[in-house]
PDB file of N, CA and C in Angstrom:
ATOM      1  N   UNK A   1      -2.035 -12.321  -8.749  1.00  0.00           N
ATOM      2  CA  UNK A   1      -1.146 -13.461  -8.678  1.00  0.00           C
ATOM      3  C   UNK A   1       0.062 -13.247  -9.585  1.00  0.00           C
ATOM      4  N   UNK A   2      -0.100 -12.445 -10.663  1.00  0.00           N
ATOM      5  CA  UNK A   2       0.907 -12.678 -11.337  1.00  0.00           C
ATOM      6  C   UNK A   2       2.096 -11.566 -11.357  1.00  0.00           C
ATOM      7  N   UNK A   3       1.544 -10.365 -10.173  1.00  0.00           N
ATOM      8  CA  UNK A   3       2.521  -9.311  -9.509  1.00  0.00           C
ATOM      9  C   UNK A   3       3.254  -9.960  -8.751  1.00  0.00           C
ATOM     10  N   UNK A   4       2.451 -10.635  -8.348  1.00  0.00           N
ATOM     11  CA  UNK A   4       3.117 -11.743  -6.899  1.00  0.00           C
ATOM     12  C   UNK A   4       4.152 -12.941  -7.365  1.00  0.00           C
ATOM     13  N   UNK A   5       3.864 -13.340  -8.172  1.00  0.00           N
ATOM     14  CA  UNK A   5       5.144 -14.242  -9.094  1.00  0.00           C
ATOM     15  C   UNK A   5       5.981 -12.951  -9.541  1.00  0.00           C
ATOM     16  N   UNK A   6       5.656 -11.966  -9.964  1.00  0.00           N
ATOM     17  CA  UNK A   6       7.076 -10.667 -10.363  1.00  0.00           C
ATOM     18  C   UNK A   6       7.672 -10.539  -8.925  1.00  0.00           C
ATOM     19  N   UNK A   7       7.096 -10.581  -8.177  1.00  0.00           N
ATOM     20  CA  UNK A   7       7.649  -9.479  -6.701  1.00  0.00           C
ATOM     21  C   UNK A   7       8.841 -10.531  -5.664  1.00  0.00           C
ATOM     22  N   UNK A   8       8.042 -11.503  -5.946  1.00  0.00           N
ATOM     23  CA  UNK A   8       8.239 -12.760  -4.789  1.00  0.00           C
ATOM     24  C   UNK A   8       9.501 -12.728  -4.787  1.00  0.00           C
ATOM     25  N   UNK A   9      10.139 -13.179  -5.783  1.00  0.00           N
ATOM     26  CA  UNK A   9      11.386 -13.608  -6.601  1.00  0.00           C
ATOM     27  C   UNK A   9      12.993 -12.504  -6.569  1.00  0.00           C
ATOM     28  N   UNK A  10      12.047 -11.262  -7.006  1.00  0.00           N
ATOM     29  CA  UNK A  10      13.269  -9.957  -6.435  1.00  0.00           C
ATOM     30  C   UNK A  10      13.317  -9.656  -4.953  1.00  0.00           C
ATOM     31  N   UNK A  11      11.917  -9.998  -4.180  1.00  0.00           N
ATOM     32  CA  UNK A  11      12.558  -9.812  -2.668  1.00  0.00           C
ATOM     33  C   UNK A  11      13.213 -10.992  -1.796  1.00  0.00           C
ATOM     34  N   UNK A  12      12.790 -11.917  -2.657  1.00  0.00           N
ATOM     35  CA  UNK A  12      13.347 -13.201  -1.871  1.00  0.00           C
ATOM     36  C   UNK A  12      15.392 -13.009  -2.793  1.00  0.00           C
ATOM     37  N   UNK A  13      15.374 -12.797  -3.493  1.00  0.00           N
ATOM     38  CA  UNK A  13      16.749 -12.486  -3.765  1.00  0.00           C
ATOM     39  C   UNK A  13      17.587 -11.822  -2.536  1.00  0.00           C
ATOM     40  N   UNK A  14      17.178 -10.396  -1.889  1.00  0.00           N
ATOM     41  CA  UNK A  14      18.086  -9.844  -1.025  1.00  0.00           C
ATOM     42  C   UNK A  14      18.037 -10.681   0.142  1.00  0.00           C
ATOM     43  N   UNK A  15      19.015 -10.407   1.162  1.00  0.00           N
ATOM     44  CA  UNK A  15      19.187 -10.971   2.526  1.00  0.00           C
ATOM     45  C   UNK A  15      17.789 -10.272   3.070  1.00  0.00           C
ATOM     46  N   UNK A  16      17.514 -11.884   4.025  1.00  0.00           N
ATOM     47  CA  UNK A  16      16.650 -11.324   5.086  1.00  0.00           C
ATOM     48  C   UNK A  16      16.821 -11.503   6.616  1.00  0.00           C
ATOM     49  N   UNK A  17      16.681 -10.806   7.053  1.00  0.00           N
ATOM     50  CA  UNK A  17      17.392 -11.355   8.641  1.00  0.00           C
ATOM     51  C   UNK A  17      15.695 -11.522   9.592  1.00  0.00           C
ATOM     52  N   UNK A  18      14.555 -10.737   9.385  1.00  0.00           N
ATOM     53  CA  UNK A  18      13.395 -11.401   9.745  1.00  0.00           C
ATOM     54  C   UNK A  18      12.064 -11.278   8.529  1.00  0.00           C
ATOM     55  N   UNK A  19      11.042 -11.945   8.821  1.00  0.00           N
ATOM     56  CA  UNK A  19      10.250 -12.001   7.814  1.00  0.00           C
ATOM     57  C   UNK A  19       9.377 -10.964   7.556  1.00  0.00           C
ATOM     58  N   UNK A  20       9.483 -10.059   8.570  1.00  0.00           N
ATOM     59  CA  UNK A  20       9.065  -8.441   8.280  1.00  0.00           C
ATOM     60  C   UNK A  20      10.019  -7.786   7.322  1.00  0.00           C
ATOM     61  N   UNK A  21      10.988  -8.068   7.535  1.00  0.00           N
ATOM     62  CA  UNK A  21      12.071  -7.382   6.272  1.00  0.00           C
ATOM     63  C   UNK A  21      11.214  -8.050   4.749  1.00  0.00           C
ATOM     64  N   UNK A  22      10.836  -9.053   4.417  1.00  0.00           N
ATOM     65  CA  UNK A  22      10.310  -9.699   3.572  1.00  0.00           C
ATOM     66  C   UNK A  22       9.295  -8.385   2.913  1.00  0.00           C
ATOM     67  N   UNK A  23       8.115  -8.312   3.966  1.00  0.00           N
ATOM     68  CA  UNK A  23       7.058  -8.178   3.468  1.00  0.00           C
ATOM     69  C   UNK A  23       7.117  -6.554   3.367  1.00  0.00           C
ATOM     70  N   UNK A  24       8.686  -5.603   3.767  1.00  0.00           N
ATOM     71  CA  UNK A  24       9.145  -4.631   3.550  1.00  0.00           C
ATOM     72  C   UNK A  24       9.477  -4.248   2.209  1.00  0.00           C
ATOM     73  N   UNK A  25      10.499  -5.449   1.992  1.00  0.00           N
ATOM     74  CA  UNK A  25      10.832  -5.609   0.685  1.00  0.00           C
ATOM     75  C   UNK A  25       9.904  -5.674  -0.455  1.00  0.00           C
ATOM     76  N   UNK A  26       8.891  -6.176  -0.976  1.00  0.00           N
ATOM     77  CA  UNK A  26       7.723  -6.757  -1.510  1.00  0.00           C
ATOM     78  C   UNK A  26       6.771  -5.310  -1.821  1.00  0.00           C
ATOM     79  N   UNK A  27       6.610  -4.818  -0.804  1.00  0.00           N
ATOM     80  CA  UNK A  27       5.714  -3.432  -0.522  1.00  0.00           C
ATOM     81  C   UNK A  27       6.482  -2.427  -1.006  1.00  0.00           C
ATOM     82  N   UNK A  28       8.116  -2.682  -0.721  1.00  0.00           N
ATOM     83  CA  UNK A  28       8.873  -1.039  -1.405  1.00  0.00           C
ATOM     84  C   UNK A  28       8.665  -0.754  -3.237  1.00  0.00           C
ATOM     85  N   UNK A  29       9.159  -2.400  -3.017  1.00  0.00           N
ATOM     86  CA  UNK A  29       9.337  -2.853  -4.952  1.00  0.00           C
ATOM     87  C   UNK A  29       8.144  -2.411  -5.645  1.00  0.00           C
ATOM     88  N   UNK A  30       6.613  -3.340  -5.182  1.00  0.00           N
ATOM     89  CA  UNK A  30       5.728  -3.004  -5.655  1.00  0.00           C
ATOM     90  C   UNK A  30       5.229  -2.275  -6.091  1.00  0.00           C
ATOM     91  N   UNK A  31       5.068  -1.207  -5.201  1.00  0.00           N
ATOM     92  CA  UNK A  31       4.698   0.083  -5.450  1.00  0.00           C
ATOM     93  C   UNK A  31       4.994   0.732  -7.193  1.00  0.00           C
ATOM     94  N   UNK A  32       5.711   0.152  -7.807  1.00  0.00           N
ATOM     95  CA  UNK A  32       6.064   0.670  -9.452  1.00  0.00           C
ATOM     96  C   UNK A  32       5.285  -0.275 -10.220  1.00  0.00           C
ATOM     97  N   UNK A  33       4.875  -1.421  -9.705  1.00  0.00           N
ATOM     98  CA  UNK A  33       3.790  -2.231 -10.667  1.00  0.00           C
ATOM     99  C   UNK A  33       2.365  -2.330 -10.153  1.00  0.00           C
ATOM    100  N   UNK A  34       1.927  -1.794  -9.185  1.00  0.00           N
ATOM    101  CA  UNK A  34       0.828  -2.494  -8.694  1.00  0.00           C
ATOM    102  C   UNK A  34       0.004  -1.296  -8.544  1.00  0.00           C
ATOM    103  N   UNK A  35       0.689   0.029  -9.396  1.00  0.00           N
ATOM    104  CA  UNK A  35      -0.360   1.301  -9.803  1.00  0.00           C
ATOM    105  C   UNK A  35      -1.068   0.924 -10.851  1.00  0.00           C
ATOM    106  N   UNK A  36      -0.980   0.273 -11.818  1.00  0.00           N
ATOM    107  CA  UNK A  36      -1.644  -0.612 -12.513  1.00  0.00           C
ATOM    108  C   UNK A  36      -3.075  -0.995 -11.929  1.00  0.00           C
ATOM    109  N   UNK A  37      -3.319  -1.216 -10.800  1.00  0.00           N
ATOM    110  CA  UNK A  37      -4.514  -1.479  -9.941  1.00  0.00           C
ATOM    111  C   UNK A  37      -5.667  -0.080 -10.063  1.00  0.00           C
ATOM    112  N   UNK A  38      -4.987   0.742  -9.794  1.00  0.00           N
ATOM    113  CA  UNK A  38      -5.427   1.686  -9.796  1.00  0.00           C
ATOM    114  C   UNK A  38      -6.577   2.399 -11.414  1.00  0.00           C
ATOM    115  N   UNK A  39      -6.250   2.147 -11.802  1.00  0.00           N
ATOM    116  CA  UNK A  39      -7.168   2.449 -13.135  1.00  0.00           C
ATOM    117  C   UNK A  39      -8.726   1.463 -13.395  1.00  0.00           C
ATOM    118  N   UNK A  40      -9.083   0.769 -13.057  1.00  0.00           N
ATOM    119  CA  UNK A  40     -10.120   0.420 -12.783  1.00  0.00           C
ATOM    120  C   UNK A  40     -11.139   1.534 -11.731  1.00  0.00           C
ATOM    121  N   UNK A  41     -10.326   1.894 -10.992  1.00  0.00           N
ATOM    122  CA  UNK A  41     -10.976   2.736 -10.036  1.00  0.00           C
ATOM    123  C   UNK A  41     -11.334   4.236 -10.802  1.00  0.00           C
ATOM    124  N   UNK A  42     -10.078   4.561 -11.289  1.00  0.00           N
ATOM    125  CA  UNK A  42     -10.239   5.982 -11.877  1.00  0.00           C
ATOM    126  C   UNK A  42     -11.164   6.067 -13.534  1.00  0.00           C
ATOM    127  N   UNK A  43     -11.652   4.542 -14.065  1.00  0.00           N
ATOM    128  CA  UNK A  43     -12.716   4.968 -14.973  1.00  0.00           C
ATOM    129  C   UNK A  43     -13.987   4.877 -14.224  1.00  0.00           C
ATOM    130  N   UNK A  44     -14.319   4.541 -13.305  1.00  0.00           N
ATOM    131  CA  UNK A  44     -15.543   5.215 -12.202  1.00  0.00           C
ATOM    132  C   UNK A  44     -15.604   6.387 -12.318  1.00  0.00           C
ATOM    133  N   UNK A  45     -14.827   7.351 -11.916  1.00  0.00           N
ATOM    134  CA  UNK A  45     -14.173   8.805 -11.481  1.00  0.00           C
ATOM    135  C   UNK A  45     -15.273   9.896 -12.392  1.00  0.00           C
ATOM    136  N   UNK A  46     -16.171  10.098 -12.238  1.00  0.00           N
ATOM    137  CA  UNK A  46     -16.618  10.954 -13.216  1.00  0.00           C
ATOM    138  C   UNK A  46     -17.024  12.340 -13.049  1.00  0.00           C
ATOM    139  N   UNK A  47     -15.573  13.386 -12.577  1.00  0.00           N
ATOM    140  CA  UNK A  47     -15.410  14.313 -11.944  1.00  0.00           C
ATOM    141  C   UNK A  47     -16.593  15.095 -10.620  1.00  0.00           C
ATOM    142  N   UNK A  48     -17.330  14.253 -10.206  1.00  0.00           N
ATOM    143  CA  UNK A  48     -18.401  15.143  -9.276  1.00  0.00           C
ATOM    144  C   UNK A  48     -18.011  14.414  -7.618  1.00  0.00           C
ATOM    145  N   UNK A  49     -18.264  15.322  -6.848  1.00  0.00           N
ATOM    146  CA  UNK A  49     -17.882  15.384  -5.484  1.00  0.00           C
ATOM    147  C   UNK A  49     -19.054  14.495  -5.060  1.00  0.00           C
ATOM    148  N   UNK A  50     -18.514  13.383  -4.208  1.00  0.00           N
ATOM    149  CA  UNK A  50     -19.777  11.929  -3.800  1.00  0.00           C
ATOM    150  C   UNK A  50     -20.622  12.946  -2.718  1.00  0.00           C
ATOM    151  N   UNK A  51     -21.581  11.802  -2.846  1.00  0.00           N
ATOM    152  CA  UNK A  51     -22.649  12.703  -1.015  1.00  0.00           C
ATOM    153  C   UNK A  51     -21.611  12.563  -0.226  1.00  0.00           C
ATOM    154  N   UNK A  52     -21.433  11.194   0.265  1.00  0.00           N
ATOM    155  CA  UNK A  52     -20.381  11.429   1.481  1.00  0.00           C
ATOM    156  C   UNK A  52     -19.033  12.030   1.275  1.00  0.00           C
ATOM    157  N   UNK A  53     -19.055  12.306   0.574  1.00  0.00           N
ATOM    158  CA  UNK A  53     -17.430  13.107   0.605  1.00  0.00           C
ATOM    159  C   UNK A  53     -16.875  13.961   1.775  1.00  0.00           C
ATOM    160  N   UNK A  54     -17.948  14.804   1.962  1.00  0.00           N
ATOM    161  CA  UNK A  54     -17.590  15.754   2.815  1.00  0.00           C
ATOM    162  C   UNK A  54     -17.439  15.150   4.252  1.00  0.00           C
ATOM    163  N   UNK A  55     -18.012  14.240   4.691  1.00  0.00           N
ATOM    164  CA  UNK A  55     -17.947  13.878   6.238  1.00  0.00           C
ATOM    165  C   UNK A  55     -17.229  12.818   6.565  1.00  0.00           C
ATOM    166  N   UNK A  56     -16.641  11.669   4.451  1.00  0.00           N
ATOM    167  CA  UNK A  56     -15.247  10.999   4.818  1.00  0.00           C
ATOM    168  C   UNK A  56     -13.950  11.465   4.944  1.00  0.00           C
ATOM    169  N   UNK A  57     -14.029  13.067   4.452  1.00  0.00           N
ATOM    170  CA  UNK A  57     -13.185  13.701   3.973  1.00  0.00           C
ATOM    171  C   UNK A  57     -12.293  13.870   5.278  1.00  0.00           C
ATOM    172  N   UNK A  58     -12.375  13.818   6.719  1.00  0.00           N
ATOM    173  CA  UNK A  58     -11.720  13.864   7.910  1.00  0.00           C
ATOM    174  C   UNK A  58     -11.821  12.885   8.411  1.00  0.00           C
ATOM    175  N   UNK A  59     -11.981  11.703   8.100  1.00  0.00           N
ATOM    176  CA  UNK A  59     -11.922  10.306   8.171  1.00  0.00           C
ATOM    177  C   UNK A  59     -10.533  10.104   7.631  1.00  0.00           C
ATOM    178  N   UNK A  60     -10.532  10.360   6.603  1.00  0.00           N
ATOM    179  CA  UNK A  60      -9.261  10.136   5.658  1.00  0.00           C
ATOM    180  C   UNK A  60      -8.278  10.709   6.196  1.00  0.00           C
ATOM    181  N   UNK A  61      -8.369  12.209   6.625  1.00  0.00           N
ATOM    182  CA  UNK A  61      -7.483  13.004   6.899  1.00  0.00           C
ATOM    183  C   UNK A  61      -6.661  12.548   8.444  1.00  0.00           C
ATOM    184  N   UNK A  62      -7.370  11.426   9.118  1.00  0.00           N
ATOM    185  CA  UNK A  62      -7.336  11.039  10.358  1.00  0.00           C
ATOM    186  C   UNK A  62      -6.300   9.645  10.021  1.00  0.00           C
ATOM    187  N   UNK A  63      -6.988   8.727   8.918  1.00  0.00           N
ATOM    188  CA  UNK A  63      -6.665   7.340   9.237  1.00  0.00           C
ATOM    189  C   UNK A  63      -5.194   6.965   8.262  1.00  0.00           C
ATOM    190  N   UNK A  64      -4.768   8.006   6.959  1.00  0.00           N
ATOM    191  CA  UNK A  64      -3.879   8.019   6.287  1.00  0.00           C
ATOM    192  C   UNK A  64      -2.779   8.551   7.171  1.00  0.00           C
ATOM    193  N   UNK A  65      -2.084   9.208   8.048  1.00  0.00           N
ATOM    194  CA  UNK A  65      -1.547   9.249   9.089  1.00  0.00           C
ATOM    195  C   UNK A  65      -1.466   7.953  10.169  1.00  0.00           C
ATOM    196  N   UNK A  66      -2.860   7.711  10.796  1.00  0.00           N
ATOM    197  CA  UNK A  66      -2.774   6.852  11.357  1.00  0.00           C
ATOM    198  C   UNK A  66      -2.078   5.510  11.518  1.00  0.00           C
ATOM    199  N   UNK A  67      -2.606   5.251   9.908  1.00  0.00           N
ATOM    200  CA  UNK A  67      -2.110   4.083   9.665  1.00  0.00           C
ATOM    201  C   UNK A  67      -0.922   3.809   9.216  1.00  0.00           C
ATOM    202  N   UNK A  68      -0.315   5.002   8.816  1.00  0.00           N
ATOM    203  CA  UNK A  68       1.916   4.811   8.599  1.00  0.00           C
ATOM    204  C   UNK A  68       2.229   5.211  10.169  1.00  0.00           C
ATOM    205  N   UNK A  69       1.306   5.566  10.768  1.00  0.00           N
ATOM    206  CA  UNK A  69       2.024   5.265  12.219  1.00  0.00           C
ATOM    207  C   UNK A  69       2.381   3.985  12.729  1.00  0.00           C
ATOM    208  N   UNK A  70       0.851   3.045  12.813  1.00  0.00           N
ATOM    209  CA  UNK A  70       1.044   2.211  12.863  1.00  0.00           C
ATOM    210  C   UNK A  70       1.629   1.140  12.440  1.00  0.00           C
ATOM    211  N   UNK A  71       2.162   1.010  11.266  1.00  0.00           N
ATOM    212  CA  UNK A  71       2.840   0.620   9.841  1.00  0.00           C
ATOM    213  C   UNK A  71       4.471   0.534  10.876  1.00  0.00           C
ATOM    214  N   UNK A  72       4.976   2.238  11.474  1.00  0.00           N
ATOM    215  CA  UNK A  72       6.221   1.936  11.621  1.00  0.00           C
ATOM    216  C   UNK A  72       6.131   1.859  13.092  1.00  0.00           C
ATOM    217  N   UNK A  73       4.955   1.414  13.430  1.00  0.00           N
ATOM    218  CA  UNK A  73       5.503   0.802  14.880  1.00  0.00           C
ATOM    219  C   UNK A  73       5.540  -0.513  15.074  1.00  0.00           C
ATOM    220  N   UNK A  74       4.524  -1.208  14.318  1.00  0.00           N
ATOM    221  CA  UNK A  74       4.519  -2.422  14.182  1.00  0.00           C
ATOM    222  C   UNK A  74       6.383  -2.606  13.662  1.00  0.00           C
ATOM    223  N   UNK A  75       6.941  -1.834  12.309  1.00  0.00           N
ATOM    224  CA  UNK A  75       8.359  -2.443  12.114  1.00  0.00           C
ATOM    225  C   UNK A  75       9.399  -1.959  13.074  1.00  0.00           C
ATOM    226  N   UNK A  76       9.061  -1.185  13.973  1.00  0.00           N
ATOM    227  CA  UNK A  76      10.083  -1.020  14.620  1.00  0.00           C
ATOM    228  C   UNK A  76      10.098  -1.271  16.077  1.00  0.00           C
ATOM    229  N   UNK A  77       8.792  -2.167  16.788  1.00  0.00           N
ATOM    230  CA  UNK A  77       8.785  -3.411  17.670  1.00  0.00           C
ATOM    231  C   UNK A  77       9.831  -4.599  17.451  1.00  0.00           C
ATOM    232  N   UNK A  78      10.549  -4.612  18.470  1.00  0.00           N
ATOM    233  CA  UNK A  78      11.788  -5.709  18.510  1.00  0.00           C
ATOM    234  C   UNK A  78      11.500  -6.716  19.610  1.00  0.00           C
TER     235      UNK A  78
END
């Protein structure tokens, strides 16, 4: 909530012409405060390779693509 009171405020500042530009804006900015998230995860991390690793490991390799596909088709539907 309280990224979201930082973020809100600098994207609602620029012009928006639709409300996908919004949630463009919000997601570009973020990205420099909301790695912060990330460290909870990485004191888990206790260098050893999981069981499933190996058979999410082309899961990942599939859906991280996938999903900035989908990402810029959804923004670039008019």
């Amino acid at each position: 909530m309280i990224l979201l009171m930082i973020e809100l405020p600098m994207a609602l500042s620029m012009p928006i012409s639709n409300p996908l530009m919004l949630f463009d804006s919000i997601a570009m900015n973020a990205s420099d405060i909301f790695f912060i998230l990330i460290i909870p995860l990485l004191h888990f991390y206790n260098g050893k390779i999981g069981s499933h690793s190996r058979q999410l490991k082309y899961l990942f390799y599939i859906f991280y693509p996938a999903h900035l596909w989908v990402i810029h088709l959804i923004m670039n539907v008019q």
